[in-house]
PDBML (XML) file of the C-alpha atoms, coordinates in Angstrom:
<?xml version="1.0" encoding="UTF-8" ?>
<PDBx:datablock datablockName="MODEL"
   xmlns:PDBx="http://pdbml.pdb.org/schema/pdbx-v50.xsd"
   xmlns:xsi="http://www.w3.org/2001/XMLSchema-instance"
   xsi:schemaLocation="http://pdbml.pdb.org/schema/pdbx-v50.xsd pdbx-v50.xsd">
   <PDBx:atom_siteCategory>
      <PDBx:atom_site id="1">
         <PDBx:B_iso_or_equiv>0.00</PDBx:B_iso_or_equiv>
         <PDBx:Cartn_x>112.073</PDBx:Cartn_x>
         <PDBx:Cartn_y>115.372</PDBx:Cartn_y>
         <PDBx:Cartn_z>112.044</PDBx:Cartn_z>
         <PDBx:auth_asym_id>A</PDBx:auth_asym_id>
         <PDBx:auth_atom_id>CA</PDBx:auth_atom_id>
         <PDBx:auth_comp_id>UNK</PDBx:auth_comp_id>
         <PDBx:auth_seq_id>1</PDBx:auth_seq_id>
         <PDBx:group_PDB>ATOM</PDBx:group_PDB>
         <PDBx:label_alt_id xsi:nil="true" />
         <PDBx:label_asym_id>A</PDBx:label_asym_id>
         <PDBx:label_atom_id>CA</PDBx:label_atom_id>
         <PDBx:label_comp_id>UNK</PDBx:label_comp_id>
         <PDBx:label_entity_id>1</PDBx:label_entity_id>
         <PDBx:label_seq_id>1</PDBx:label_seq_id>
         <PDBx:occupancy>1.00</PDBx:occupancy>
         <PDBx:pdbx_PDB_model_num>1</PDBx:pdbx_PDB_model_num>
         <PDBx:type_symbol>C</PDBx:type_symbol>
      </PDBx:atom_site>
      <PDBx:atom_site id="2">
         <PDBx:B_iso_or_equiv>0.00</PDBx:B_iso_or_equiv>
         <PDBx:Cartn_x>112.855</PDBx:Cartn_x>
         <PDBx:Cartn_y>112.029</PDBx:Cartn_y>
         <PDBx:Cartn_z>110.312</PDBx:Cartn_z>
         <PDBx:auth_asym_id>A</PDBx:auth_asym_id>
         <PDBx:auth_atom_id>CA</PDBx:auth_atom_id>
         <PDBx:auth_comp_id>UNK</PDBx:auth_comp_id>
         <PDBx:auth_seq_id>2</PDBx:auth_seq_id>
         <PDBx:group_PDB>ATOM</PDBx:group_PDB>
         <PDBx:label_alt_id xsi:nil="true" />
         <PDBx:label_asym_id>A</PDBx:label_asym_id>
         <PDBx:label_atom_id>CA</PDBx:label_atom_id>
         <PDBx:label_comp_id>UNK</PDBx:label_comp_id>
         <PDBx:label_entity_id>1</PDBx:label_entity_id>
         <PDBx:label_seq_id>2</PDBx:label_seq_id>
         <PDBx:occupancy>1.00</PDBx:occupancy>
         <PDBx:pdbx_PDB_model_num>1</PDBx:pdbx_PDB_model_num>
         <PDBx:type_symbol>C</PDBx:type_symbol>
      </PDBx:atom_site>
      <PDBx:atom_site id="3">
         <PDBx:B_iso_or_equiv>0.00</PDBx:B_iso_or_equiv>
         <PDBx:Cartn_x>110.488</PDBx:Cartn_x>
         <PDBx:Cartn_y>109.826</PDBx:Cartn_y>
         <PDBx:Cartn_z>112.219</PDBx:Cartn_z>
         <PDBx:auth_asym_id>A</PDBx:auth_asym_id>
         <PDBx:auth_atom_id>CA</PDBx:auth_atom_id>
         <PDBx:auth_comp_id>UNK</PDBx:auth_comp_id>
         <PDBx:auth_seq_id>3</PDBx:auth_seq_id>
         <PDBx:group_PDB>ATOM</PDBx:group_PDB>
         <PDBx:label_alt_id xsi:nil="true" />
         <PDBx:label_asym_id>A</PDBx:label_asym_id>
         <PDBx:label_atom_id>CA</PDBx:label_atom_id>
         <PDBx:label_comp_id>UNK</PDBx:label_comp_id>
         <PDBx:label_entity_id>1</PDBx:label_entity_id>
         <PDBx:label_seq_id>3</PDBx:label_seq_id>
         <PDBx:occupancy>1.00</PDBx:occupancy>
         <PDBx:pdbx_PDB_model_num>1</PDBx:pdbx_PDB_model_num>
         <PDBx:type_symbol>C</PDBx:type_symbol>
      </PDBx:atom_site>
      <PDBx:atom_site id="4">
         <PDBx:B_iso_or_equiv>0.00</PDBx:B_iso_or_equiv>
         <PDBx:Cartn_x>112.194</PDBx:Cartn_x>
         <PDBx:Cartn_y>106.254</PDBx:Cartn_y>
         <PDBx:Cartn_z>110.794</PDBx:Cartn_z>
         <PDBx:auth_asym_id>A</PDBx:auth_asym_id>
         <PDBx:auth_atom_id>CA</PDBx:auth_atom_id>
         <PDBx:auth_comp_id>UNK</PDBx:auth_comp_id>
         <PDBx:auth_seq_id>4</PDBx:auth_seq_id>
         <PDBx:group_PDB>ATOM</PDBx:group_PDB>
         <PDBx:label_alt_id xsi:nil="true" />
         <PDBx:label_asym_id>A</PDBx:label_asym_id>
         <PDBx:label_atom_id>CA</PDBx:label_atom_id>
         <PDBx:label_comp_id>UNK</PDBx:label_comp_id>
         <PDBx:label_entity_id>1</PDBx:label_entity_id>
         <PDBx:label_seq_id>4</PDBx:label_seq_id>
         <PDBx:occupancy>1.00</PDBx:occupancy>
         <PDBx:pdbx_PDB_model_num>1</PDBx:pdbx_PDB_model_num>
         <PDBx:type_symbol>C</PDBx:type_symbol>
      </PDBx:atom_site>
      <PDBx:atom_site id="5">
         <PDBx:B_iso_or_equiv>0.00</PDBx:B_iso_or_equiv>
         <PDBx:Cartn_x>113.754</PDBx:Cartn_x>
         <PDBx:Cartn_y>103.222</PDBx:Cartn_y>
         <PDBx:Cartn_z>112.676</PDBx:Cartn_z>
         <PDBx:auth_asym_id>A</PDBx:auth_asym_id>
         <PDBx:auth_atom_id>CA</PDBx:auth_atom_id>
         <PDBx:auth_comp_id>UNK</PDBx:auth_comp_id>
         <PDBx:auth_seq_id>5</PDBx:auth_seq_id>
         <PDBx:group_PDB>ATOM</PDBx:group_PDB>
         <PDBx:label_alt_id xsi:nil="true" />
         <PDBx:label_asym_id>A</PDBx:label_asym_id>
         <PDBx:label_atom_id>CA</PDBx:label_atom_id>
         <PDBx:label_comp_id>UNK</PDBx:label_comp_id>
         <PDBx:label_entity_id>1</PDBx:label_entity_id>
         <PDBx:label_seq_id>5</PDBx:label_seq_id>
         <PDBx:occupancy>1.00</PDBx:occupancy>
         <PDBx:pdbx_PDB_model_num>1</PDBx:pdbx_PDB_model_num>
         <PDBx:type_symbol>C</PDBx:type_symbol>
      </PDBx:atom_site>
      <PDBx:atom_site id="6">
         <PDBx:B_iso_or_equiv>0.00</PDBx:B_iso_or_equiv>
         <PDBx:Cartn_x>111.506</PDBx:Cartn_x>
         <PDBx:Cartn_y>100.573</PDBx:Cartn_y>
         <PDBx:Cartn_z>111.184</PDBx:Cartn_z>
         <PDBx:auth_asym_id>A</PDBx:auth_asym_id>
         <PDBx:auth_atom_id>CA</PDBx:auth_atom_id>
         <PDBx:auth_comp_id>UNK</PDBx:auth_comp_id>
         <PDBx:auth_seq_id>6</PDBx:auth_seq_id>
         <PDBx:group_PDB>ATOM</PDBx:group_PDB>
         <PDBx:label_alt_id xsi:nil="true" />
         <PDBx:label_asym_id>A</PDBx:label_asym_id>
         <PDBx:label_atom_id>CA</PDBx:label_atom_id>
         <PDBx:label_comp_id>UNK</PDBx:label_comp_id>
         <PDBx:label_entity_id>1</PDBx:label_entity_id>
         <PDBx:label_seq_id>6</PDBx:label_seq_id>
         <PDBx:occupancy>1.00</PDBx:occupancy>
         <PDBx:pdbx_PDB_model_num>1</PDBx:pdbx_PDB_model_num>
         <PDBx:type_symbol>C</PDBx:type_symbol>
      </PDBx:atom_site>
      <PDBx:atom_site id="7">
         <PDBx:B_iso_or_equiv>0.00</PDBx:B_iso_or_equiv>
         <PDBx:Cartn_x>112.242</PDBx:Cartn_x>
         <PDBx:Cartn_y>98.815</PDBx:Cartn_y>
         <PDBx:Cartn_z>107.501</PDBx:Cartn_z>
         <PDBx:auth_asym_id>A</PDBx:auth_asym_id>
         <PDBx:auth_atom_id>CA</PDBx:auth_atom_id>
         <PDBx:auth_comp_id>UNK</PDBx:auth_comp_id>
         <PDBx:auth_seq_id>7</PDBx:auth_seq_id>
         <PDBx:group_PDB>ATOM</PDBx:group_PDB>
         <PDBx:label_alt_id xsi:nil="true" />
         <PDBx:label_asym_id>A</PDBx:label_asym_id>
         <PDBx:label_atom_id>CA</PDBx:label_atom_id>
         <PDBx:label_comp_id>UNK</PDBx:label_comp_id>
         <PDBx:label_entity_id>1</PDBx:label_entity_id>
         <PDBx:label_seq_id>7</PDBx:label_seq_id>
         <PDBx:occupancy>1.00</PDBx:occupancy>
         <PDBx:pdbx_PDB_model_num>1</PDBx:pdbx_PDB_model_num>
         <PDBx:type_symbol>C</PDBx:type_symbol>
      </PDBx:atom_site>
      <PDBx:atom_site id="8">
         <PDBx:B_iso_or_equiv>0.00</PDBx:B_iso_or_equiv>
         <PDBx:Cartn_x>108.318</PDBx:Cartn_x>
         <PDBx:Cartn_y>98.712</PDBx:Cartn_y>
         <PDBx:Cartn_z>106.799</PDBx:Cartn_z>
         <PDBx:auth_asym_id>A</PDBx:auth_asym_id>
         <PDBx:auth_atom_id>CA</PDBx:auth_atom_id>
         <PDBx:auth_comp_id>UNK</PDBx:auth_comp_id>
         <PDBx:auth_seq_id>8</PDBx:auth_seq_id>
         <PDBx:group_PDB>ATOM</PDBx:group_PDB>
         <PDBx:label_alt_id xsi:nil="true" />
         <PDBx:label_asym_id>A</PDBx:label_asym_id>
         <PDBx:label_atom_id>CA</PDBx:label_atom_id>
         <PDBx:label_comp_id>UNK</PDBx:label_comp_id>
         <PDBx:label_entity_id>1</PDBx:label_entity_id>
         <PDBx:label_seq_id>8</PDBx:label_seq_id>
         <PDBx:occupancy>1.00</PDBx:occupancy>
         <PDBx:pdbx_PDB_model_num>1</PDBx:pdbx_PDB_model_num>
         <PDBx:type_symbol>C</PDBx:type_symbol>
      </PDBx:atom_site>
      <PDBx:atom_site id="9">
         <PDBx:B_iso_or_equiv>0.00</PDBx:B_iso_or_equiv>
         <PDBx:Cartn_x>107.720</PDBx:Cartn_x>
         <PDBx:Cartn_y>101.752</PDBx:Cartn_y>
         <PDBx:Cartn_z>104.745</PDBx:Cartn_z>
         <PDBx:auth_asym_id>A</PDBx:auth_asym_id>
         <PDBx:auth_atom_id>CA</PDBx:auth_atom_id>
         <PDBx:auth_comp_id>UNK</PDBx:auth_comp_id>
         <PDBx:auth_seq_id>9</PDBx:auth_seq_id>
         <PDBx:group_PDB>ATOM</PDBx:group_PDB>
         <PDBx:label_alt_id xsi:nil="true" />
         <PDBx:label_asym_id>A</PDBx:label_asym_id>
         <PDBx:label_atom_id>CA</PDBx:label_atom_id>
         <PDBx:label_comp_id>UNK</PDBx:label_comp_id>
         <PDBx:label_entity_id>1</PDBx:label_entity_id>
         <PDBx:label_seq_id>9</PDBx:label_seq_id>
         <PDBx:occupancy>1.00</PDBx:occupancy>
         <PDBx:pdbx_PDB_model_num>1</PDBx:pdbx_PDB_model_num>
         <PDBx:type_symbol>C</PDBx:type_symbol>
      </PDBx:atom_site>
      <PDBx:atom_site id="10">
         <PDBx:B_iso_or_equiv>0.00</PDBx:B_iso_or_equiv>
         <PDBx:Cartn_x>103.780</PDBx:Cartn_x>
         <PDBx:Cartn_y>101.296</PDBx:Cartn_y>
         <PDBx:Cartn_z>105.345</PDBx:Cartn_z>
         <PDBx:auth_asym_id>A</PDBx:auth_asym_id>
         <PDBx:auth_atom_id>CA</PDBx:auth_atom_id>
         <PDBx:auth_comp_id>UNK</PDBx:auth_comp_id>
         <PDBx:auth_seq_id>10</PDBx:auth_seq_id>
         <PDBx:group_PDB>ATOM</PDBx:group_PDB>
         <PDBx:label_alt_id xsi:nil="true" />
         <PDBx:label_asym_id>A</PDBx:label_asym_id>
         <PDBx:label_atom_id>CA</PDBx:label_atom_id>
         <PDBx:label_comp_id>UNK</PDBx:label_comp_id>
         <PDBx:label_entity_id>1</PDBx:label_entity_id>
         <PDBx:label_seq_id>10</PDBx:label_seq_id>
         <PDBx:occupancy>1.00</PDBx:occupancy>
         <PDBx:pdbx_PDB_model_num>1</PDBx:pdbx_PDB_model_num>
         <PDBx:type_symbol>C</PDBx:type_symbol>
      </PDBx:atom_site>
      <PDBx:atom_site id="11">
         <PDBx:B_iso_or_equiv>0.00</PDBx:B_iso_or_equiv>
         <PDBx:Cartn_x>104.751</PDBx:Cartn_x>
         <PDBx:Cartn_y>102.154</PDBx:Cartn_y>
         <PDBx:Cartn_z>109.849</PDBx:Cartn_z>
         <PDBx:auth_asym_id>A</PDBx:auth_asym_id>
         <PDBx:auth_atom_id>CA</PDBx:auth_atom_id>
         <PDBx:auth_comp_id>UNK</PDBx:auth_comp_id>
         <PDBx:auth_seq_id>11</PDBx:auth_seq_id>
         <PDBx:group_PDB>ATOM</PDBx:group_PDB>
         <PDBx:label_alt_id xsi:nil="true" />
         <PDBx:label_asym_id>A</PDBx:label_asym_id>
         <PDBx:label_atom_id>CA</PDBx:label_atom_id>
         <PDBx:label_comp_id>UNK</PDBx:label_comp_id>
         <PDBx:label_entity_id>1</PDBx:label_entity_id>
         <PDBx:label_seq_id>11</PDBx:label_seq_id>
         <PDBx:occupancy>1.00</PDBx:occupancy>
         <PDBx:pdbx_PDB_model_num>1</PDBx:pdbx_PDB_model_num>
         <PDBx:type_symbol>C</PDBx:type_symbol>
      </PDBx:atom_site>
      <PDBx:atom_site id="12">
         <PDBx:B_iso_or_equiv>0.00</PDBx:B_iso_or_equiv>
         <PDBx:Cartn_x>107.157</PDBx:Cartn_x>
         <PDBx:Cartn_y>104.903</PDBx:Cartn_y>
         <PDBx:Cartn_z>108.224</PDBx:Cartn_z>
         <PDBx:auth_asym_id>A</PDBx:auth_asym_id>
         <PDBx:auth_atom_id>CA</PDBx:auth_atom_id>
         <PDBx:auth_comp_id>UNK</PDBx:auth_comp_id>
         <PDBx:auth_seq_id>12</PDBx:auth_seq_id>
         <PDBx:group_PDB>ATOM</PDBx:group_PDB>
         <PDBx:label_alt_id xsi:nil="true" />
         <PDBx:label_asym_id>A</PDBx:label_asym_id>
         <PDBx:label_atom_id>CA</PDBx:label_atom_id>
         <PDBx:label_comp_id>UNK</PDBx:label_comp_id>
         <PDBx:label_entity_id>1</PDBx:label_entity_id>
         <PDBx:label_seq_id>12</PDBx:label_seq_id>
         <PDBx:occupancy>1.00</PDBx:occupancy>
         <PDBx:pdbx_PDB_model_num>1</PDBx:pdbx_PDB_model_num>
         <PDBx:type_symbol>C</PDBx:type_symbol>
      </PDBx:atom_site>
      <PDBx:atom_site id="13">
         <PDBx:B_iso_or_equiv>0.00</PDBx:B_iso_or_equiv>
         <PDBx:Cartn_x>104.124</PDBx:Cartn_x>
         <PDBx:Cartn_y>106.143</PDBx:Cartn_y>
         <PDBx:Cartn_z>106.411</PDBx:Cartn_z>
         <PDBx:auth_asym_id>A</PDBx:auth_asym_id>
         <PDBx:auth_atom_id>CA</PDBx:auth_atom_id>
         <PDBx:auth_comp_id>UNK</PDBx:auth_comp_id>
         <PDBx:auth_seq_id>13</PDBx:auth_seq_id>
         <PDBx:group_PDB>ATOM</PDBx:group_PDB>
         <PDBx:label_alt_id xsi:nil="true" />
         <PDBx:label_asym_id>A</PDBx:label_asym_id>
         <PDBx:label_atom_id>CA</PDBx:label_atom_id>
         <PDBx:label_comp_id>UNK</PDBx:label_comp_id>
         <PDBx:label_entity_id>1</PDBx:label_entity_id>
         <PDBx:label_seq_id>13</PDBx:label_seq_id>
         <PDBx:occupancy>1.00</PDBx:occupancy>
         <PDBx:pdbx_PDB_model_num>1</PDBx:pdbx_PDB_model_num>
         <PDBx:type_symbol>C</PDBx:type_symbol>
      </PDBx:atom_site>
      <PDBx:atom_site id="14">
         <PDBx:B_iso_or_equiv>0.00</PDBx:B_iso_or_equiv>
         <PDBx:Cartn_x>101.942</PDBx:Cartn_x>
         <PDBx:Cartn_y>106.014</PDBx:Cartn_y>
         <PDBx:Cartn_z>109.296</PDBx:Cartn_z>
         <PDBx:auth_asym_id>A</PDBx:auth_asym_id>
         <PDBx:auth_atom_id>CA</PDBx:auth_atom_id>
         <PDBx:auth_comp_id>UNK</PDBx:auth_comp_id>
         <PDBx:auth_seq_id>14</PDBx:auth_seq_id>
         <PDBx:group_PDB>ATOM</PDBx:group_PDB>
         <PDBx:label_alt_id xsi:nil="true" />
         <PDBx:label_asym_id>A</PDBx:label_asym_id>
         <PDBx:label_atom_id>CA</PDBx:label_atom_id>
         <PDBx:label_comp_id>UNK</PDBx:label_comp_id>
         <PDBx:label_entity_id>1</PDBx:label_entity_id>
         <PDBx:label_seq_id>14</PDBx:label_seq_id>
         <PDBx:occupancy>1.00</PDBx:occupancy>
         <PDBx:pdbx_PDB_model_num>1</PDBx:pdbx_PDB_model_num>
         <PDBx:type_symbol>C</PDBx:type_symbol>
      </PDBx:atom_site>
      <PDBx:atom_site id="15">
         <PDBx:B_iso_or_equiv>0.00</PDBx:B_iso_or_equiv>
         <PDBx:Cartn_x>104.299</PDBx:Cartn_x>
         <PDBx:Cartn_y>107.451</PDBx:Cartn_y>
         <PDBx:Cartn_z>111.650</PDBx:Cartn_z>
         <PDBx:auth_asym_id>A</PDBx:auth_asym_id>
         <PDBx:auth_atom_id>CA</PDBx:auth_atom_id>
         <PDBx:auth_comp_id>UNK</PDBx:auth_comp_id>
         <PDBx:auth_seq_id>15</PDBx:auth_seq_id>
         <PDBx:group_PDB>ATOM</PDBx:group_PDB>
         <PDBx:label_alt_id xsi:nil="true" />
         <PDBx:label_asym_id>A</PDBx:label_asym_id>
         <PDBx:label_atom_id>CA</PDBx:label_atom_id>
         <PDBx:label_comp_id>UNK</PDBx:label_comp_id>
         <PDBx:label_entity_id>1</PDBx:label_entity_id>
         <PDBx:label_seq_id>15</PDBx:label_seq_id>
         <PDBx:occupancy>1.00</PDBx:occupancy>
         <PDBx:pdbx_PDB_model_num>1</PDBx:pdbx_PDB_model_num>
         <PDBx:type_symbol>C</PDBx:type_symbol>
      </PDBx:atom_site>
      <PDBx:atom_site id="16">
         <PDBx:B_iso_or_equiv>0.00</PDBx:B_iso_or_equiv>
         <PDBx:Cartn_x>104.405</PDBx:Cartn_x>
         <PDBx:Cartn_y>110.732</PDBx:Cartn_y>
         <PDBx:Cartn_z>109.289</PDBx:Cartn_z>
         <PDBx:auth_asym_id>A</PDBx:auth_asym_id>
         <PDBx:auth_atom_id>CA</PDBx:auth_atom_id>
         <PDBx:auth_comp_id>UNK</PDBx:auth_comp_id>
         <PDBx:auth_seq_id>16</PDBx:auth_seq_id>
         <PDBx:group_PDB>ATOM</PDBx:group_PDB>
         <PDBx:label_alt_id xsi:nil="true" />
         <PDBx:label_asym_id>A</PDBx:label_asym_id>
         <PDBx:label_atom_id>CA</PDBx:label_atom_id>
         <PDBx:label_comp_id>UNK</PDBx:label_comp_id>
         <PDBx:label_entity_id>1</PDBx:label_entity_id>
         <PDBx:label_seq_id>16</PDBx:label_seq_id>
         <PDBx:occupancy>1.00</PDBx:occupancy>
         <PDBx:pdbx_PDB_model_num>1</PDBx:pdbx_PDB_model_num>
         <PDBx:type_symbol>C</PDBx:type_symbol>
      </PDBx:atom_site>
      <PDBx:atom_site id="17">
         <PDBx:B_iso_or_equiv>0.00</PDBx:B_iso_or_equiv>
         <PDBx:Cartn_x>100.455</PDBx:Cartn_x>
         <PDBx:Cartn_y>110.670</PDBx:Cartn_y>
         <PDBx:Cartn_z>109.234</PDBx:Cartn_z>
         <PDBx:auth_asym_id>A</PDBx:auth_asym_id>
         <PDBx:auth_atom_id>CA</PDBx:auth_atom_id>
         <PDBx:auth_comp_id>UNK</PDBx:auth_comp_id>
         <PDBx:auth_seq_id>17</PDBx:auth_seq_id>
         <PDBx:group_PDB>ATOM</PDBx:group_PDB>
         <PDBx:label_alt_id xsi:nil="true" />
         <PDBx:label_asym_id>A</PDBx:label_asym_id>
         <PDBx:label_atom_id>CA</PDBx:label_atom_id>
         <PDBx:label_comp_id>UNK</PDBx:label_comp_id>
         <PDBx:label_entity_id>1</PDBx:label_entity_id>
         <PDBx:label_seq_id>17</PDBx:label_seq_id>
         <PDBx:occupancy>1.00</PDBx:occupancy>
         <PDBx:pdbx_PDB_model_num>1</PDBx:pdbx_PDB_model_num>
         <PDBx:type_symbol>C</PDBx:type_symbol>
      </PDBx:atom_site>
      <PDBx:atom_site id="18">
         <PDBx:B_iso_or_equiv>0.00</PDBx:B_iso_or_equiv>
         <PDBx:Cartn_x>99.933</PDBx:Cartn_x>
         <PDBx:Cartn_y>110.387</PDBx:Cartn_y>
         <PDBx:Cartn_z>112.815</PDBx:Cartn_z>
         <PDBx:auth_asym_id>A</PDBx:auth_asym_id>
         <PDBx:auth_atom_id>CA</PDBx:auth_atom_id>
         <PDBx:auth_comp_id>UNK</PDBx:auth_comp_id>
         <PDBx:auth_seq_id>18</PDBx:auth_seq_id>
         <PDBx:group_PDB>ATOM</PDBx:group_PDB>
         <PDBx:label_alt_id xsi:nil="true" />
         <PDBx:label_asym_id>A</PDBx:label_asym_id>
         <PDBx:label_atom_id>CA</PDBx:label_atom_id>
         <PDBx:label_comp_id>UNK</PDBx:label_comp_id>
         <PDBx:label_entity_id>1</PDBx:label_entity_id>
         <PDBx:label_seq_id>18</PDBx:label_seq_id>
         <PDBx:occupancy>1.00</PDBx:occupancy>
         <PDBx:pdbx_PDB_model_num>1</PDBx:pdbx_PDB_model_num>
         <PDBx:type_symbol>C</PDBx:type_symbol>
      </PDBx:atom_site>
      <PDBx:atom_site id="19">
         <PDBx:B_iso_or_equiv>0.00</PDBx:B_iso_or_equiv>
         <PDBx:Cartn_x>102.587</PDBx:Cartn_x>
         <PDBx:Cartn_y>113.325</PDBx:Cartn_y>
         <PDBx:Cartn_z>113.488</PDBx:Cartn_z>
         <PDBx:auth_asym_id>A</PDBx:auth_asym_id>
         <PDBx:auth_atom_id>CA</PDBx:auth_atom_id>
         <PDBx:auth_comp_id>UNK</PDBx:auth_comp_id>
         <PDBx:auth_seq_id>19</PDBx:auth_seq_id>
         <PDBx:group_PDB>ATOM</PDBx:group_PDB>
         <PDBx:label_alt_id xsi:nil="true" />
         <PDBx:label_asym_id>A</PDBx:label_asym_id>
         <PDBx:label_atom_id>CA</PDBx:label_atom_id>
         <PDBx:label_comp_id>UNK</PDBx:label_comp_id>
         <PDBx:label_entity_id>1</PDBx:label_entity_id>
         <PDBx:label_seq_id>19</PDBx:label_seq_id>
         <PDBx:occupancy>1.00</PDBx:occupancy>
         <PDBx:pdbx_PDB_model_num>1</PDBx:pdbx_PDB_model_num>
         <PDBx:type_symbol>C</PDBx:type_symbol>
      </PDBx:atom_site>
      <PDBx:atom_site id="20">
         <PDBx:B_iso_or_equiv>0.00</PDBx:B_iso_or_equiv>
         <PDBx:Cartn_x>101.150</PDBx:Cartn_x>
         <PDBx:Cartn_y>115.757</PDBx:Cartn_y>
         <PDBx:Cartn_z>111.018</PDBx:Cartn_z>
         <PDBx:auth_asym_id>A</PDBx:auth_asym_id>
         <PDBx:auth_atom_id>CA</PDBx:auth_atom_id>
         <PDBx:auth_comp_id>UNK</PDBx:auth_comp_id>
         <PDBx:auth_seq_id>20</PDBx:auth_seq_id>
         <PDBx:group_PDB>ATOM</PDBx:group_PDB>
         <PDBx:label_alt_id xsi:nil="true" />
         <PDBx:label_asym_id>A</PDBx:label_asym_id>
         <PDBx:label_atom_id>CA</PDBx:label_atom_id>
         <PDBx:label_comp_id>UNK</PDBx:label_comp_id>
         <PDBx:label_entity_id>1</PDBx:label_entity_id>
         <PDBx:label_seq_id>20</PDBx:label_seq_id>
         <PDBx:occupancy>1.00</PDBx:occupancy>
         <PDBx:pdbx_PDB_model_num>1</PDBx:pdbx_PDB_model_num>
         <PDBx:type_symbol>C</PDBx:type_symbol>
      </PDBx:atom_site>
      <PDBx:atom_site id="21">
         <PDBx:B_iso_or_equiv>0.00</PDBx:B_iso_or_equiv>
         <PDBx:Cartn_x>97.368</PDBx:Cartn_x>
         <PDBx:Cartn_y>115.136</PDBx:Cartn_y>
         <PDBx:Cartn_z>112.645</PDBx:Cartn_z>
         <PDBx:auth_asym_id>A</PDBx:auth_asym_id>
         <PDBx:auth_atom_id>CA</PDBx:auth_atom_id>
         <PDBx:auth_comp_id>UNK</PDBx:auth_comp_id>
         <PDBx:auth_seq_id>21</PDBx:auth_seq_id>
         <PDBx:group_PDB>ATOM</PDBx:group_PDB>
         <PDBx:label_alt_id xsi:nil="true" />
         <PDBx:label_asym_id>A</PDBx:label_asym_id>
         <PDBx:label_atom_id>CA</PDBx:label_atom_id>
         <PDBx:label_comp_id>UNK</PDBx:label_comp_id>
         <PDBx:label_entity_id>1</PDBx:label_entity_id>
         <PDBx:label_seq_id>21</PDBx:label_seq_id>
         <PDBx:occupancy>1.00</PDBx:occupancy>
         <PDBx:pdbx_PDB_model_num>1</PDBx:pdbx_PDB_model_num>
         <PDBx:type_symbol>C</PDBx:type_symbol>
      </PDBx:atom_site>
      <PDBx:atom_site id="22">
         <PDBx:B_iso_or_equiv>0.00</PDBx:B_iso_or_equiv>
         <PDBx:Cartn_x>98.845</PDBx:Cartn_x>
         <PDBx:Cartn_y>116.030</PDBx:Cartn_y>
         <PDBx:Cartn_z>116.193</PDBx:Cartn_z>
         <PDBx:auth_asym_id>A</PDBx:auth_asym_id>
         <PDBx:auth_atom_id>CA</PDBx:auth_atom_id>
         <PDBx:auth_comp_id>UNK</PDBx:auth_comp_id>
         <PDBx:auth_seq_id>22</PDBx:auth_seq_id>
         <PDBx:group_PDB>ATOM</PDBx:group_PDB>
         <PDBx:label_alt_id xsi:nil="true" />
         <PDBx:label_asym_id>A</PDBx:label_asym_id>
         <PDBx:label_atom_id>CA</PDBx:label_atom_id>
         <PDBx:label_comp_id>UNK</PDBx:label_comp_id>
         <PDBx:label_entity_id>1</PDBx:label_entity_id>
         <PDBx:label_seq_id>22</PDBx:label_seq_id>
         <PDBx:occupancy>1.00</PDBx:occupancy>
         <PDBx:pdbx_PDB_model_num>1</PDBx:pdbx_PDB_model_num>
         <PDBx:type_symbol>C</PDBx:type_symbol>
      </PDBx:atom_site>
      <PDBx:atom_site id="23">
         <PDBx:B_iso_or_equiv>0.00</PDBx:B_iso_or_equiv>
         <PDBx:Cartn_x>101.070</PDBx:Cartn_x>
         <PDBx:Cartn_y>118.429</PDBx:Cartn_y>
         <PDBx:Cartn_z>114.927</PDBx:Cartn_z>
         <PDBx:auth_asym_id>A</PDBx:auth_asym_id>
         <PDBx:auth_atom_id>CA</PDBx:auth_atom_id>
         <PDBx:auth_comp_id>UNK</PDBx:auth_comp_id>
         <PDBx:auth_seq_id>23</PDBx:auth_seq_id>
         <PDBx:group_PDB>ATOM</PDBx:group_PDB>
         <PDBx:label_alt_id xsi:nil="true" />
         <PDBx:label_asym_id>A</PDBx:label_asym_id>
         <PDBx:label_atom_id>CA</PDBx:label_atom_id>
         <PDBx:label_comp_id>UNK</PDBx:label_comp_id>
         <PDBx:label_entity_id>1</PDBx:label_entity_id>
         <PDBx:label_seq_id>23</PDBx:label_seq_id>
         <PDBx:occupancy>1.00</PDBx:occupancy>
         <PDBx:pdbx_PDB_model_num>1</PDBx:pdbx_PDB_model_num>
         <PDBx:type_symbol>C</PDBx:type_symbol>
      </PDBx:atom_site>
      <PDBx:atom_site id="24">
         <PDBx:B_iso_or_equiv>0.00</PDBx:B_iso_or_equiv>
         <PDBx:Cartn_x>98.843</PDBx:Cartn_x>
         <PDBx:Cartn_y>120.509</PDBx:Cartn_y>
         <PDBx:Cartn_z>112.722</PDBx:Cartn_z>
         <PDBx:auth_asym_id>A</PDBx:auth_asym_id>
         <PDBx:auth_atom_id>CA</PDBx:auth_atom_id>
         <PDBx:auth_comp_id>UNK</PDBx:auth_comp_id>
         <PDBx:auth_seq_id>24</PDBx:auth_seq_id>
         <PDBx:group_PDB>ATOM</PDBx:group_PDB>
         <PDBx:label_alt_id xsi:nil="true" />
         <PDBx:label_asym_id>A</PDBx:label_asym_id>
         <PDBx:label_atom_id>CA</PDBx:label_atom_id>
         <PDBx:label_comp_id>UNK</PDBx:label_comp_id>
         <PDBx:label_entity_id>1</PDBx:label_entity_id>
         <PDBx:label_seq_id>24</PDBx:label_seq_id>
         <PDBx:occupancy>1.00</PDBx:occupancy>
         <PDBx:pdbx_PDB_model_num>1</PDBx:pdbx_PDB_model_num>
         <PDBx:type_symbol>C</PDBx:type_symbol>
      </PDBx:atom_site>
      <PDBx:atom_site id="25">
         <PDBx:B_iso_or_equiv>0.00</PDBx:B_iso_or_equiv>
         <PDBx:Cartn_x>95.913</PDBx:Cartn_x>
         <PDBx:Cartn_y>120.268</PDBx:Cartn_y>
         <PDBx:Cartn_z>115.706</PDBx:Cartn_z>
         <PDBx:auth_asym_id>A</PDBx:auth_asym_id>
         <PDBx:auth_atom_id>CA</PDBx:auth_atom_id>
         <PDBx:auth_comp_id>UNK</PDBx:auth_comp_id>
         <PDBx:auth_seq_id>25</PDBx:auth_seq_id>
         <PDBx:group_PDB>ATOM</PDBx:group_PDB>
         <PDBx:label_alt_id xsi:nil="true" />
         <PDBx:label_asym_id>A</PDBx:label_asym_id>
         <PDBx:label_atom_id>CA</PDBx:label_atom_id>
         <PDBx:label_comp_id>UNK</PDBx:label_comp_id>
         <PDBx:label_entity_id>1</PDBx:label_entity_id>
         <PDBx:label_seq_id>25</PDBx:label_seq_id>
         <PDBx:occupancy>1.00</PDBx:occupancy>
         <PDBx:pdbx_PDB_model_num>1</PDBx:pdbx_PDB_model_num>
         <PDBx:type_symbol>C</PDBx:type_symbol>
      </PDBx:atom_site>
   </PDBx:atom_siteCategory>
</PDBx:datablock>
């Protein structure tokens, strides 16, 4: 799902990242 709510495209970025590691596990 859209995972935003911060302005800092780099936390947007990690946000994604961290989801698809737990997700895909």
């Amino acid at each position: 799902p859209l995972l935003s709510g911060s302005i800092n495209l780099w936390q947007i970025h990690h946000r994604y990242q961290a989801w698809a590691k737990v997700l895909s596990a």
